[in-house]
Protein backbone atom coordinates (compact mmCIF):
# COMPACT_ATOMS: atom_id res chain seq x y z
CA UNK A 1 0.00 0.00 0.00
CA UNK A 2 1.30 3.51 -0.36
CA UNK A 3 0.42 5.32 2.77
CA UNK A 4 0.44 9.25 3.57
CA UNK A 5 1.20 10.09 7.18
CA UNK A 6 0.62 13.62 8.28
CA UNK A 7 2.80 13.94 11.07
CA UNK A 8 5.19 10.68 11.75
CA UNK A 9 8.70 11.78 12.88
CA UNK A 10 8.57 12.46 16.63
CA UNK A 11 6.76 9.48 18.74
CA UNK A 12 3.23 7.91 18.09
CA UNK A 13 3.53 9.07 14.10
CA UNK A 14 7.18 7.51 14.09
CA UNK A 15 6.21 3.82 15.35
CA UNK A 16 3.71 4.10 12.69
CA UNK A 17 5.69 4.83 10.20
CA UNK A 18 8.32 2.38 10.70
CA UNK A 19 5.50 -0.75 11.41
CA UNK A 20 4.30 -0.08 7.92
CA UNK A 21 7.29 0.43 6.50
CA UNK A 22 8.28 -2.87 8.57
CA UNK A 23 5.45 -4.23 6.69
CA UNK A 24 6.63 -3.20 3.02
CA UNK A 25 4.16 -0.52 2.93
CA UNK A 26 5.38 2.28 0.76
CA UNK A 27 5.63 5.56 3.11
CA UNK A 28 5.04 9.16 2.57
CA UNK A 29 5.35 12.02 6.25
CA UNK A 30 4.20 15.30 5.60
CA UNK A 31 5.42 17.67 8.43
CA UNK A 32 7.19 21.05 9.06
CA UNK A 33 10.51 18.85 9.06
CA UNK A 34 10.77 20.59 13.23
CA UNK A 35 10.41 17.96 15.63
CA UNK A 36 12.80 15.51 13.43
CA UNK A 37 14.38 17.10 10.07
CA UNK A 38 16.18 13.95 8.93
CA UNK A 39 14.40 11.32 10.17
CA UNK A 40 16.03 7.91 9.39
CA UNK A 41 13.00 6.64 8.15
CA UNK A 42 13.09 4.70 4.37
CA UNK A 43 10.04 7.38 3.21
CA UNK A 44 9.28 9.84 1.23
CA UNK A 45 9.17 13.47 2.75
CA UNK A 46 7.00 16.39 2.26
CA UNK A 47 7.34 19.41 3.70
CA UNK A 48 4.29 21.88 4.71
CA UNK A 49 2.66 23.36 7.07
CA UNK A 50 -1.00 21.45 7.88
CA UNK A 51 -2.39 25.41 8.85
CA UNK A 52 -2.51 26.88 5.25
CA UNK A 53 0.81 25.42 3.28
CA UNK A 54 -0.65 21.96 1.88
CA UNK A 55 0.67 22.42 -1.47
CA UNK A 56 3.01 19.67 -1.51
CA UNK A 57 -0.23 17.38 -1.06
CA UNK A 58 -2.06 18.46 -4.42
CA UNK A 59 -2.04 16.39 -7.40
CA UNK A 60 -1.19 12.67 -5.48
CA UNK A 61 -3.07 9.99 -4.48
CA UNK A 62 -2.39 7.27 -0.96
CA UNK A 63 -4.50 4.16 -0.84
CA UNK A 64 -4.68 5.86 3.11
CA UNK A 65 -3.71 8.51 4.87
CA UNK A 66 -2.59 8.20 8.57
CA UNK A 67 -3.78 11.72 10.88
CA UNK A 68 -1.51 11.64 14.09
CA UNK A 69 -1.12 15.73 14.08
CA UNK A 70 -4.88 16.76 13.99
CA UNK A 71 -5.94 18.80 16.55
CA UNK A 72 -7.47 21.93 15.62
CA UNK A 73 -11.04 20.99 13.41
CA UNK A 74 -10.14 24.25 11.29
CA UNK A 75 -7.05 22.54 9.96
CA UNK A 76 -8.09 18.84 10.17
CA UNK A 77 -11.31 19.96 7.55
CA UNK A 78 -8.70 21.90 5.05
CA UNK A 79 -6.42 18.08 5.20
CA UNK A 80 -9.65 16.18 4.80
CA UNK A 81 -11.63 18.29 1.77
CA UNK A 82 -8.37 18.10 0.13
CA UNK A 83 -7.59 14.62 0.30
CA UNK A 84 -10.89 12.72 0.70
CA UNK A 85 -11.28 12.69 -3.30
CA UNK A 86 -7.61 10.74 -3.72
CA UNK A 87 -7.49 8.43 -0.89
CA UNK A 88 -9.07 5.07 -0.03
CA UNK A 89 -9.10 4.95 3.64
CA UNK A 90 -9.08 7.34 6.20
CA UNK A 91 -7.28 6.89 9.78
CA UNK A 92 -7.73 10.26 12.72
CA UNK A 93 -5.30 9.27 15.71
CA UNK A 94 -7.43 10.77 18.58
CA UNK A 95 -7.66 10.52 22.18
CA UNK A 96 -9.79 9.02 25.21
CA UNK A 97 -9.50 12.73 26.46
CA UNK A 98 -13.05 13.12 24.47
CA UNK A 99 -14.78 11.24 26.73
CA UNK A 100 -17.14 13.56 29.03
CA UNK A 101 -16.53 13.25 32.85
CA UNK A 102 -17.89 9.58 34.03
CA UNK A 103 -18.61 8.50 37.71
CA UNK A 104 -14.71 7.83 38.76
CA UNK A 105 -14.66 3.80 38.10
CA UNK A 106 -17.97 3.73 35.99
CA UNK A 107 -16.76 1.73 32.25
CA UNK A 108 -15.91 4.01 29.73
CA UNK A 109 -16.73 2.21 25.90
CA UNK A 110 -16.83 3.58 22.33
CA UNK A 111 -21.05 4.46 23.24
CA UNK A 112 -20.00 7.26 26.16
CA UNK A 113 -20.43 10.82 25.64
CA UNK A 114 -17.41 12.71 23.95
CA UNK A 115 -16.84 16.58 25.28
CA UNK A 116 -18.44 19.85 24.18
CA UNK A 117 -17.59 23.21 23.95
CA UNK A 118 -19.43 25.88 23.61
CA UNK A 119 -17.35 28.11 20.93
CA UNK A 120 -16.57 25.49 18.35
CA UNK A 121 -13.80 28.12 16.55
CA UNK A 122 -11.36 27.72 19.43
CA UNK A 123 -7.96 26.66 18.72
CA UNK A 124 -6.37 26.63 21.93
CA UNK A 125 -5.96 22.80 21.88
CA UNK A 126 -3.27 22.88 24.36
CA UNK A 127 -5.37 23.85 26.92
CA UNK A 128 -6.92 20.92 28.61
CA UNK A 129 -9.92 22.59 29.20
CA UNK A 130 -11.17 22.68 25.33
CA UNK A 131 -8.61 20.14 24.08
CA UNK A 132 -10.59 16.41 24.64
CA UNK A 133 -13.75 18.92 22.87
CA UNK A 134 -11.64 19.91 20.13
CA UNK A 135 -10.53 16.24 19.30
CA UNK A 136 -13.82 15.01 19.36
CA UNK A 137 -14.53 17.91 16.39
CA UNK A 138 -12.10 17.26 14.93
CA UNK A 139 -13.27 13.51 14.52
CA UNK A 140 -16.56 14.31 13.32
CA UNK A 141 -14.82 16.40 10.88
CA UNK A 142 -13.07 13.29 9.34
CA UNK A 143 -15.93 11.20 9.56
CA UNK A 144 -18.18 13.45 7.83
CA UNK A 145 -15.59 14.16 5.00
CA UNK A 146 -14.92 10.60 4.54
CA UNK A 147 -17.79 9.06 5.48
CA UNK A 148 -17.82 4.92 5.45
CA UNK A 149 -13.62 4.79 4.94
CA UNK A 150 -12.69 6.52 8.70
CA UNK A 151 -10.92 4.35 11.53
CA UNK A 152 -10.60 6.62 14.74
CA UNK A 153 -7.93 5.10 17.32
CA UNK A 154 -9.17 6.96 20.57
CA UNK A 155 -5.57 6.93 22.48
CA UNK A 156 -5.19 6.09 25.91
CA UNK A 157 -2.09 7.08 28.08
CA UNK A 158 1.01 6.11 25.75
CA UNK A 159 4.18 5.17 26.97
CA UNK A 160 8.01 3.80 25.85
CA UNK A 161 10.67 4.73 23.54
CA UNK A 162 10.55 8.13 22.00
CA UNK A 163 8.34 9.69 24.13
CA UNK A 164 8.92 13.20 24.84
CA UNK A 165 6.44 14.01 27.61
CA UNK A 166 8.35 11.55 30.30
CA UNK A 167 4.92 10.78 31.98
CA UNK A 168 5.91 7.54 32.00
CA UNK A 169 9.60 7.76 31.27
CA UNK A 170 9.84 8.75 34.76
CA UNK A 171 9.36 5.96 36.69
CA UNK A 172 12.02 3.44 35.08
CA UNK A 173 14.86 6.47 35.36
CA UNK A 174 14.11 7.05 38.71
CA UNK A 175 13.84 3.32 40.27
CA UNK A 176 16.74 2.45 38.47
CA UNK A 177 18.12 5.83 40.42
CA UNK A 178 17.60 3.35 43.69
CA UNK A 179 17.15 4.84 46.76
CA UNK A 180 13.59 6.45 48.73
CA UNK A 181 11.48 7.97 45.94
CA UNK A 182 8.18 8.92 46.58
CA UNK A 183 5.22 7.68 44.87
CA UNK A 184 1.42 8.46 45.48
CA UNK A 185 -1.75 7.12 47.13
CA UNK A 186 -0.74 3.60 47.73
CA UNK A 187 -0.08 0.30 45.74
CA UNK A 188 -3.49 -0.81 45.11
CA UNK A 189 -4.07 2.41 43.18
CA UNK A 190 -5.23 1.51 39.57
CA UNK A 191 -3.30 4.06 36.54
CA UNK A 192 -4.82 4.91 33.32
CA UNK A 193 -4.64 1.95 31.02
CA UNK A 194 -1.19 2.74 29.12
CA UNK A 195 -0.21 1.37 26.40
CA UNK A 196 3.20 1.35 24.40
CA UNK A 197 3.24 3.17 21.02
CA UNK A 198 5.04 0.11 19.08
CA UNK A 199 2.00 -1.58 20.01
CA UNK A 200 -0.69 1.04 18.86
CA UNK A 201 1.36 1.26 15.41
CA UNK A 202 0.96 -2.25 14.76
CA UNK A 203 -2.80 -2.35 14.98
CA UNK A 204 -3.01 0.60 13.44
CA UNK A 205 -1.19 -0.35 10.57
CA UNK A 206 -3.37 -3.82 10.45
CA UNK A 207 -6.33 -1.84 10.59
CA UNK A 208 -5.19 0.14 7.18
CA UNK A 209 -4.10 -3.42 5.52
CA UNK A 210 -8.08 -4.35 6.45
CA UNK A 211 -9.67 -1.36 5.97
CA UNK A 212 -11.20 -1.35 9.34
CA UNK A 213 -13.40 1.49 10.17
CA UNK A 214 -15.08 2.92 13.12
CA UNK A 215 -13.93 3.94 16.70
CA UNK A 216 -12.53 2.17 18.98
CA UNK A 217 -10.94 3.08 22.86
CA UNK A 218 -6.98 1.55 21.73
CA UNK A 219 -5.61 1.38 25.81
CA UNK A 220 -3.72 -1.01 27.55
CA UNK A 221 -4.65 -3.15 30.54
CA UNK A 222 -7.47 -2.16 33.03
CA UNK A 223 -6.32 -2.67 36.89
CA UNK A 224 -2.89 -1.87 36.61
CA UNK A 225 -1.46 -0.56 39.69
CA UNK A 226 1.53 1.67 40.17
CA UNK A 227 2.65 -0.75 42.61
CA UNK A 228 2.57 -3.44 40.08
CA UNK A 229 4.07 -0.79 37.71
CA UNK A 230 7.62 -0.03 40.25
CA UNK A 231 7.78 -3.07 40.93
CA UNK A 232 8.15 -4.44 38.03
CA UNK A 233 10.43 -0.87 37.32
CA UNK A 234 12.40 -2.21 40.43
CA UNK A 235 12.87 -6.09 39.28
CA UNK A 236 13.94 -4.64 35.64
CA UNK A 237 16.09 -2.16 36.64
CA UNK A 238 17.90 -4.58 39.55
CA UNK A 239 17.58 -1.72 41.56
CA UNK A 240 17.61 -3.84 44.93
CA UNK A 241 17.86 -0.72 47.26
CA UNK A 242 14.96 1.41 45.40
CA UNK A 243 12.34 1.49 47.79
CA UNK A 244 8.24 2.94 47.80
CA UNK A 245 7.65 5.99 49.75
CA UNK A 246 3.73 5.73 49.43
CA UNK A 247 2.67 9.21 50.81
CA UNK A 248 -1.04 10.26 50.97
CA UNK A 249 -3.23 12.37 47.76
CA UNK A 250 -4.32 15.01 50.81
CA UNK A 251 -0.05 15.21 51.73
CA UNK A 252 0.76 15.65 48.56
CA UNK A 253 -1.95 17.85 47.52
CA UNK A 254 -1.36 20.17 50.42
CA UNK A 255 2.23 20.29 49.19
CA UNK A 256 1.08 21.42 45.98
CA UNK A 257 2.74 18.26 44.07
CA UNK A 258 0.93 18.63 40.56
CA UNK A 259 -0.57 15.62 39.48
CA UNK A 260 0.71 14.15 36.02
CA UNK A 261 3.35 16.84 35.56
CA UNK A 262 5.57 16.09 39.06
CA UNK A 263 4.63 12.82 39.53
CA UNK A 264 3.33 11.11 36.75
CA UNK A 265 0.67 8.65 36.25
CA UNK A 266 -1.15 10.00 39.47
CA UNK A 267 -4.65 11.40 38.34
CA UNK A 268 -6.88 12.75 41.24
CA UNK A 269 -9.64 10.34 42.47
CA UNK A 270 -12.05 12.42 42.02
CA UNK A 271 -10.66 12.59 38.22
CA UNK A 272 -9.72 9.07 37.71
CA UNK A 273 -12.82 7.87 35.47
CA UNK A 274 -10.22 6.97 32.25
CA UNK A 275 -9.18 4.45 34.39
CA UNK A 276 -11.92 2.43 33.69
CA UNK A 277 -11.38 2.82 30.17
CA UNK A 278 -12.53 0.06 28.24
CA UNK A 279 -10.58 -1.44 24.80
CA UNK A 280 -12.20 -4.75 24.27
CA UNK A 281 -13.55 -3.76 20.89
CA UNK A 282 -9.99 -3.24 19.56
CA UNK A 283 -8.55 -6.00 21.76
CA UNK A 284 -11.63 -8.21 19.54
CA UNK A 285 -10.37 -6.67 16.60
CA UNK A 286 -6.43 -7.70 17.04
CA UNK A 287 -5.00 -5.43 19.88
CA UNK A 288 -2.14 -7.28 21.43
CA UNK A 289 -0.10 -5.38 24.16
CA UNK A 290 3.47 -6.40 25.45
CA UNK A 291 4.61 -7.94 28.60
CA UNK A 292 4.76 -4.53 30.91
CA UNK A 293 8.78 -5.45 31.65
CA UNK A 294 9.73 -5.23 28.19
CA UNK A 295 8.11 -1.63 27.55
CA UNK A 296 10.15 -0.79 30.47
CA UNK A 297 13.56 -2.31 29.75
CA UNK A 298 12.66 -0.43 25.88
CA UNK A 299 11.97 2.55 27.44
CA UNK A 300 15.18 2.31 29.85
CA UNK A 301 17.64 1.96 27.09
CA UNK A 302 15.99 4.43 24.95
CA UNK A 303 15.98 7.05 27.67
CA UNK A 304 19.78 6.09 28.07
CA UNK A 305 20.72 7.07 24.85
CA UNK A 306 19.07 10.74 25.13
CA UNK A 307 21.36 13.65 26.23
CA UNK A 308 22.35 13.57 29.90
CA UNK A 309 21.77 17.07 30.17
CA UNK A 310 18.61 17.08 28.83
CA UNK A 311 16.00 18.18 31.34
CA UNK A 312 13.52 15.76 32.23
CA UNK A 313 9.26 16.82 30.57
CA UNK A 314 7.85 15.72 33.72
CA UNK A 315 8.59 14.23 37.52
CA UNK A 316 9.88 15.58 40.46
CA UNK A 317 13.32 17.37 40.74
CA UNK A 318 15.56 14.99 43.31
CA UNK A 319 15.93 18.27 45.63
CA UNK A 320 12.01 18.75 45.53
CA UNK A 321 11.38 14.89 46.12
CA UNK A 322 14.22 14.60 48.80
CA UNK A 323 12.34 17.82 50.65
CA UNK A 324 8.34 16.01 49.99
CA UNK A 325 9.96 13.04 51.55
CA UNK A 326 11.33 14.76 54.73
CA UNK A 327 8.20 16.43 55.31
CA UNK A 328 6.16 13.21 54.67
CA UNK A 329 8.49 11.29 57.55
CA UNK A 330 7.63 14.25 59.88
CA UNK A 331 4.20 13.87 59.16
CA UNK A 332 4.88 10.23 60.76
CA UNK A 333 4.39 8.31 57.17
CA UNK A 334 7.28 6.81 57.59
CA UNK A 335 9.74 5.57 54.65
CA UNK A 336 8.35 2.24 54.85
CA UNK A 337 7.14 0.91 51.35
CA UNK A 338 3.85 -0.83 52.10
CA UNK A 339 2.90 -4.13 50.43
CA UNK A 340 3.07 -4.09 46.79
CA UNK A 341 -0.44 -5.54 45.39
């Protein structure tokens, strides 16, 4: 097949690209040529700009295209009027961040209700506020321009090598640190259902080859705990001396410790409904996830290779954690870990 990617240098877009190339798929990325200008990638590359420079586009024909930079419904429309007369099959990478607030635990399918917004001309997609209702626009936008030939992946949480937010990145580097780090809540506390990106590419990429349409919730495992999560960081890592520090939500909150951004994977209970987020349509239709210790020895060795004076995209600062834990101990939490469930 020859496949146009919009997007596909930088992390999701770049496992795609290299499953279907992988695959023998014939590959075309059309980007700005910023986040990776000489990606070594066996494609073609366009250059453009998806907000009003989409010459390079005119005059060719994909048996698909591949969306994994839509966000704005302004500029996914312009991408879809042009190419929806020259391409076969249609795929919008979006996100479970359309879903609409659920009762925290209640199941969250493909049938729950996606986000409004009341001015549907905003463009602000990195707020959070407006950006799960901008994604689910900018579905709608595909699906009505290529109606009967769309596939929408709604994303959960992804994870592993090349990704540049380190909201799960974190973890691995700082067990295999050793010592007391702290984590949140406790153990038993279930995470958003992550999934690695290698594995979202390669059903993505089947779904192309089969011409599967629809939506589908594409997440990894419901239930997982962090515990089970630094735990297994810990037995990976053979960081014997790393040990749990599990301090309270109403500590850390009163510490100001920003959920996600410091310590990553921690979502607020009262905001935790994604975990409950439910992928057995796409697991049905071929989604096979990786043992959870090889996405983090992947991740570990990627994260190896990056610049050691890069600064970290998210988790605490060791000065900041070493100070959280101090004042956690004299709280009388202690810097015992807890069982691990």
């Amino acid at each position: 097949m020859n496949i146009l990617i919009l997007g596909g240098t930088r992390f999701v877009g770049r496992h795609i690209a290299e499953a279907a190339l992988s695959r023998g798929h014939r590959v075309t990325v059309f980007n700005r040529g910023q986040s990776d200008p000489n990606p070594d990638l066996d494609a073609e590359r366009l250059r453009g700009d998806r907000d009003g420079d989409l010459g390079a586009l005119h005059g060719r024909r994909w048996d698909a295209v591949i969306d994994v930079s839509g966000y704005v419904p302004r500029i996914v429309r312009a991408s879809v009027e042009l190419l929806a007369p020259s391409v076969g099959h249609y795929t919008f990478i979006s996100t479970a961040s359309v879903y609409a607030p659920a009762m925290p635990g209640a199941r969250v399918d493909e049938q729950t209700p996606t986000r409004t917004i009341e001015d549907e001309t905003r463009e602000d997609f990195r707020d959070p506020a407006a950006y799960g209702a901008l994604k689910a626009l900018c579905e709608r936008a595909v699906e009505r321009g290529v109606p009967g030939r769309t596939l929408v992946a709604r994303l959960s949480l992804v994870v592993g090598p090349r990704d540049p937010t380190d909201r799960f990145t974190y973890w691995p580097r700082r067990v295999a640190r050793g010592g007391a780090l702290l984590a949140f809540d406790g153990p038993d506390r279930a995470v958003i259902p992550f999934i690695d990106g290698r594995d979202v590419a390669r059903w993505v990429v089947a779904g192309v080859e089969s011409g599967r349409t629809g939506t589908f919730n594409v997440g990894g495992e419901a239930g997982v705990t962090i515990g089970v999560v630094l735990e297994t960081c810990r037995r990976v890592s053979r960081a014997r001396d790393a040990s749990f520090v599990w301090a309270s939500e109403a500590f850390l909150l009163e510490q100001h410790v920003t959920p996600w951004t410091e310590l990553p994977l921690w979502v607020l209970r009262e905001r935790d409904d994604l975990v409950a987020l439910d992928s057995s349509r796409a697991t049905a239709a071929g989604l096979r996830l990786r043992p959870l210790a090889d996405t983090i020895a992947d991740t570990l060795a990627w994260d190896a290779g990056r610049p050691q004076d890069m600064a970290p995209a998210a988790g605490l600062a060791p000065d900041r954690e070493a100070e959280l834990l101090r004042r956690w101990d004299r709280k009388g939490g202690g810097l015992c870990e807890g069982k691990i469930g």
